[in-house]
Protein backbone atom coordinates (compact mmCIF):
# COMPACT_ATOMS: atom_id res chain seq x y z
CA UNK A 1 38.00 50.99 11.38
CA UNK A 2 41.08 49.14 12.31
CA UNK A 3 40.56 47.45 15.11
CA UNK A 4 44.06 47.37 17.90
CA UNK A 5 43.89 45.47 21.29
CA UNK A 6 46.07 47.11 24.20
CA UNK A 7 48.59 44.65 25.55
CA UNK A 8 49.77 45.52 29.35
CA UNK A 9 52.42 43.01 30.74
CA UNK A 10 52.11 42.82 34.29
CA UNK A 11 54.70 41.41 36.48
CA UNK A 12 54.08 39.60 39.90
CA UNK A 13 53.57 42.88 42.17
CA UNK A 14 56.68 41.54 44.53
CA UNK A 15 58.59 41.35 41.72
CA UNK A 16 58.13 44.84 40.56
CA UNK A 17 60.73 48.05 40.64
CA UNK A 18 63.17 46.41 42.74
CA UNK A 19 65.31 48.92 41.61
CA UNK A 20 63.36 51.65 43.64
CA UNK A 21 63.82 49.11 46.91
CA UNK A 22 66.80 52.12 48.28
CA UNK A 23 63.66 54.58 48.40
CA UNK A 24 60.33 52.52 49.08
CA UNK A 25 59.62 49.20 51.06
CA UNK A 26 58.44 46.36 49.76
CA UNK A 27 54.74 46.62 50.97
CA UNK A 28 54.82 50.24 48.97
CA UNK A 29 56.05 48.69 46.09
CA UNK A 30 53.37 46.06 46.13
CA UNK A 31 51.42 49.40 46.58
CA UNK A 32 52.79 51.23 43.74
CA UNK A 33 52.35 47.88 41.59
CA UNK A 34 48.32 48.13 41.92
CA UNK A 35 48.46 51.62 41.53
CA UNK A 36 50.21 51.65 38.20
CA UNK A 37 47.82 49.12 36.72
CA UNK A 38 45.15 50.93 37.34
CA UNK A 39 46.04 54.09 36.30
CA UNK A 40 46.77 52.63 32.80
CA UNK A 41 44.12 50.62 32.58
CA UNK A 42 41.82 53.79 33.27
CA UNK A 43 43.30 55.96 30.48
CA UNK A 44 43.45 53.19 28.15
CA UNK A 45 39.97 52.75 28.91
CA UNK A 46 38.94 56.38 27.21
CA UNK A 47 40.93 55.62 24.20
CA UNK A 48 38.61 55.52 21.42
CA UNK A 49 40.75 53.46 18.79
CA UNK A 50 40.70 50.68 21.29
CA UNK A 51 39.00 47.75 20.65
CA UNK A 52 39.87 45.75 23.38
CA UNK A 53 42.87 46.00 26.44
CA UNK A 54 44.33 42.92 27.51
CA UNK A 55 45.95 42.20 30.52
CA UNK A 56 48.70 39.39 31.20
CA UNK A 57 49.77 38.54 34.00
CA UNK A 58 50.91 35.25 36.81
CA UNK A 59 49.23 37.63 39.27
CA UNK A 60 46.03 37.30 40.26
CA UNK A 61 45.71 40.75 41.78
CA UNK A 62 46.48 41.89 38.30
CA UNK A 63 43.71 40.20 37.15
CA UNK A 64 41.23 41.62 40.25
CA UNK A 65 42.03 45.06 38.83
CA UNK A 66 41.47 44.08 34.90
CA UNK A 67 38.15 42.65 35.64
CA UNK A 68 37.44 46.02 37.19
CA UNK A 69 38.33 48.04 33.88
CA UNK A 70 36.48 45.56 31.84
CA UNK A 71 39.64 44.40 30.37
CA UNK A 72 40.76 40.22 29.52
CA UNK A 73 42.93 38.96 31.74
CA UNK A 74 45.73 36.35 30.40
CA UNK A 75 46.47 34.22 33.42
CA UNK A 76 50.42 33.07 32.85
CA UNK A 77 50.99 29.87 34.80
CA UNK A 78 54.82 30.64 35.40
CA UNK A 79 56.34 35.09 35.32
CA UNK A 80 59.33 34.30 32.40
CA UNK A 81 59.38 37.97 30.98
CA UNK A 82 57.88 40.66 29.03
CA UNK A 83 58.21 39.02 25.60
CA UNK A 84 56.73 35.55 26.71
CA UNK A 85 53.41 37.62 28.14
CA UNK A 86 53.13 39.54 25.10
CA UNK A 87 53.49 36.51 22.57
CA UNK A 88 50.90 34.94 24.80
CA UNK A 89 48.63 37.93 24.35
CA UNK A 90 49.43 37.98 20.60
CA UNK A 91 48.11 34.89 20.01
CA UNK A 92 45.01 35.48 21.83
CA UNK A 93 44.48 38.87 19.73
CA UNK A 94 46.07 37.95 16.40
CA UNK A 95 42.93 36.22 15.53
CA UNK A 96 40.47 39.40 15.40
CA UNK A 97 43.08 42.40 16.31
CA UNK A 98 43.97 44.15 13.10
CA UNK A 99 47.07 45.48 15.44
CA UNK A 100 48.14 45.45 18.68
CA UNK A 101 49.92 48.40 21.00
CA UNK A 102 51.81 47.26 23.76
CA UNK A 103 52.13 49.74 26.79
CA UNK A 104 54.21 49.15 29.82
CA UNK A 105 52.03 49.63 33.19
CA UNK A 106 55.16 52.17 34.14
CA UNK A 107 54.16 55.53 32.65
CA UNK A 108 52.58 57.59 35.15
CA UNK A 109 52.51 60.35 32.51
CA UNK A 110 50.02 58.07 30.45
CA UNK A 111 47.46 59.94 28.39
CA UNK A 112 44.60 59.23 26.14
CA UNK A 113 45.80 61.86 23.52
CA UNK A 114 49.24 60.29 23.15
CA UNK A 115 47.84 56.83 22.38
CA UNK A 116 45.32 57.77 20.43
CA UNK A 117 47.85 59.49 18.16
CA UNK A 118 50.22 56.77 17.77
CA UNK A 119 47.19 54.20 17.01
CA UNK A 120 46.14 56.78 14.28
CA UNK A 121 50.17 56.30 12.86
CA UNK A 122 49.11 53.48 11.85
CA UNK A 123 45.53 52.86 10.61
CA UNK A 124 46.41 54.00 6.65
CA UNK A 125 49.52 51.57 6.56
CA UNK A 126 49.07 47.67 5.96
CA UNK A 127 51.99 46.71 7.60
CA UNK A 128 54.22 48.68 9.99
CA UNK A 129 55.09 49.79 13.81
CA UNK A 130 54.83 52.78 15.65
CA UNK A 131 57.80 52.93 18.53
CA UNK A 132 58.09 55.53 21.19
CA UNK A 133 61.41 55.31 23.56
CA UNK A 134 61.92 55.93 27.20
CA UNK A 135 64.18 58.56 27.89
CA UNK A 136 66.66 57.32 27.81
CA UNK A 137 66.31 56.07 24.46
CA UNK A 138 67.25 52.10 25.84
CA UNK A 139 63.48 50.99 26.31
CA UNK A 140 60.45 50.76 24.51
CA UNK A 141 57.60 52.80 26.24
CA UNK A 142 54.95 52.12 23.55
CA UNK A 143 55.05 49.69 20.72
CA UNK A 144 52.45 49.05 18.13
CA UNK A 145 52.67 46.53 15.21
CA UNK A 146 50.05 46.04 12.68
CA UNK A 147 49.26 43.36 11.63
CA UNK A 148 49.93 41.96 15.36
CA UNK A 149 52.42 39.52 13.64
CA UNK A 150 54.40 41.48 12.04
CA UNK A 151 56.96 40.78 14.22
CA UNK A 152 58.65 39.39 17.63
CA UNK A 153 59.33 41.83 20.47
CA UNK A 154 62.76 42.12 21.88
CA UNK A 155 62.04 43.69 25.35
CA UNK A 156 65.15 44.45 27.70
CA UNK A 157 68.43 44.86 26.50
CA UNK A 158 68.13 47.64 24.58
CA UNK A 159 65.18 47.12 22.98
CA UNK A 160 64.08 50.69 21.22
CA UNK A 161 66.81 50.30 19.11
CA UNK A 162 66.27 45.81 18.41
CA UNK A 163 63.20 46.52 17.79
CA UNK A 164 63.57 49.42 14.94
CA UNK A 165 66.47 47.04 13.74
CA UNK A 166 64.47 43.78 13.39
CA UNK A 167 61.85 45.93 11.74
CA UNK A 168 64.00 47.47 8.89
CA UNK A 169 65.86 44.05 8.39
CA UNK A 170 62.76 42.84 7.54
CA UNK A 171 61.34 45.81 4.98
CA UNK A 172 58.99 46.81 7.85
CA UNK A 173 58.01 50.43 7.90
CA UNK A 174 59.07 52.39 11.01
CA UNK A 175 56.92 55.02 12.12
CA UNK A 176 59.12 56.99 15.31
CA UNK A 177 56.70 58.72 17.98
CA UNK A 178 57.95 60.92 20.46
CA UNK A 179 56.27 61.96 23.61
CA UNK A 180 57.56 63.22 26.74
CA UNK A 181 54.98 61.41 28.75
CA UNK A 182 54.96 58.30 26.76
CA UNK A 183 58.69 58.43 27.29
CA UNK A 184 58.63 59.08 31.16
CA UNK A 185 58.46 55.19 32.85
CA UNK A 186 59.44 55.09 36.61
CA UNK A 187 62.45 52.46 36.95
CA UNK A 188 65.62 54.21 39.17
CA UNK A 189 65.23 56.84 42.01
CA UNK A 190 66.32 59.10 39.45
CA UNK A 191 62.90 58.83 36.90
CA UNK A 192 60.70 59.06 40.29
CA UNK A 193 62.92 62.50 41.58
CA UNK A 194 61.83 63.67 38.05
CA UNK A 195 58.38 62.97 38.34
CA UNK A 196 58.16 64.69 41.82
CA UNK A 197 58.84 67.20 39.10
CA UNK A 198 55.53 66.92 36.82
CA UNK A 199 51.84 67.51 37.55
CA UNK A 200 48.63 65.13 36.80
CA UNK A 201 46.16 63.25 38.46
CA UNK A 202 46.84 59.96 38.12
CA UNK A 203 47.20 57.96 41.69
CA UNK A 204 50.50 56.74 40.72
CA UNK A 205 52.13 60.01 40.42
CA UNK A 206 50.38 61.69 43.92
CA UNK A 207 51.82 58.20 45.22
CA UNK A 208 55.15 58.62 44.25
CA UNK A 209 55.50 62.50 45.40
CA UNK A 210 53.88 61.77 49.08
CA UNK A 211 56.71 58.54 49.05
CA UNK A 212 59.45 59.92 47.75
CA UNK A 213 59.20 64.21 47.33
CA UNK A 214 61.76 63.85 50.86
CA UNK A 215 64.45 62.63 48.37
């Protein structure tokens, strides 16, 4: 069975969705931070093809909420980015993960089925990554890269399409995933007006439709 470690990235919570700050305060973004987290880390807890989910974060809130899910927590000294967490992560998994799937704590639309699916992309393949955009088609809502060195991540500035570029350049097979929850992430008032839009269950997304359903 090929064993895959979860990677979730956590930024400090007062550092998160800024770009909401026009639609919630700062205490509900905290709020929405927490709720997010947890959220993921419960549906990535009933994935089966999970071996282990690892947290990384400079907050120590983040880490509260891991040790709830039963999930490692990565404590990073200093916040410097997505792609410094994850390397961090890597090396802590690359030395019993067969691959690892990162997945963004920003997908209120999360579910078990969808990551399941991708993980399955890849457990015939020796060497490859599975990649499933945001909307948008600019982000990277869910990549997976087996082995869990295949390659760097290239998170922000365009990265869906870095990443499937830095893959090919280097004869890595690209396996392309598309799911409309996997693909909704909550960054500008416009994704959360949306998800007023969709149904679930997940705290995050009752959250966001009490905060914002007036806009």
């Amino acid at each position: 069975m090929m064993k895959t470690f979860a990677i979730v990235p956590v930024k400090k919570f007062e550092n998160a969705k800024a770009r909401l700050s026009s639609m919630l305060s700062a205490d509900d973004r905290i709020h929405l931070s927490s709720l997010m987290l947890d959220d993921t880390l419960s549906v990535l807890g009933g994935v089966q093809q999970l071996e282990e989910i690892v947290v990384v974060s400079s907050d120590k809130r983040a880490g509260e909420i891991a040790a709830r899910h039963g999930a490692k927590f990565l404590h990073e000294q200093k916040e410097s980015g997505v792609n410094p967490a994850v390397k961090l992560a890597n090396i802590y998994s690359r030395q019993s993960a067969d691959a690892t799937v990162v997945i963004p704590q920003d997908l209120p639309l999360l579910d078990t089925i969808d990551v399941a699916m991708a993980c399955d992309l890849a457990k015939n393949e020796s060497k490859c990554i599975v990649i499933c955009p945001s909307l948008r088609y600019d982000g990277t809502n869910l990549l997976l890269r087996k082995p869990a060195s295949v390659m760097e991540t290239y998170y922000d500035n365009n990265s869906y399409e870095t990443h499937i570029k830095s893959a090919r350049d280097q004869g890595i097979l690209v396996k392309l995933f598309l799911s409309k929850r996997l693909m909704s992430d909550i960054d500008i008032p416009e994704d959360a007006r949306q998800l007023t839009k969709e149904s679930g269950s997940g705290k995050t997304l009752k959250f966001i439709k009490s905060r914002l359903g007036k806009f």
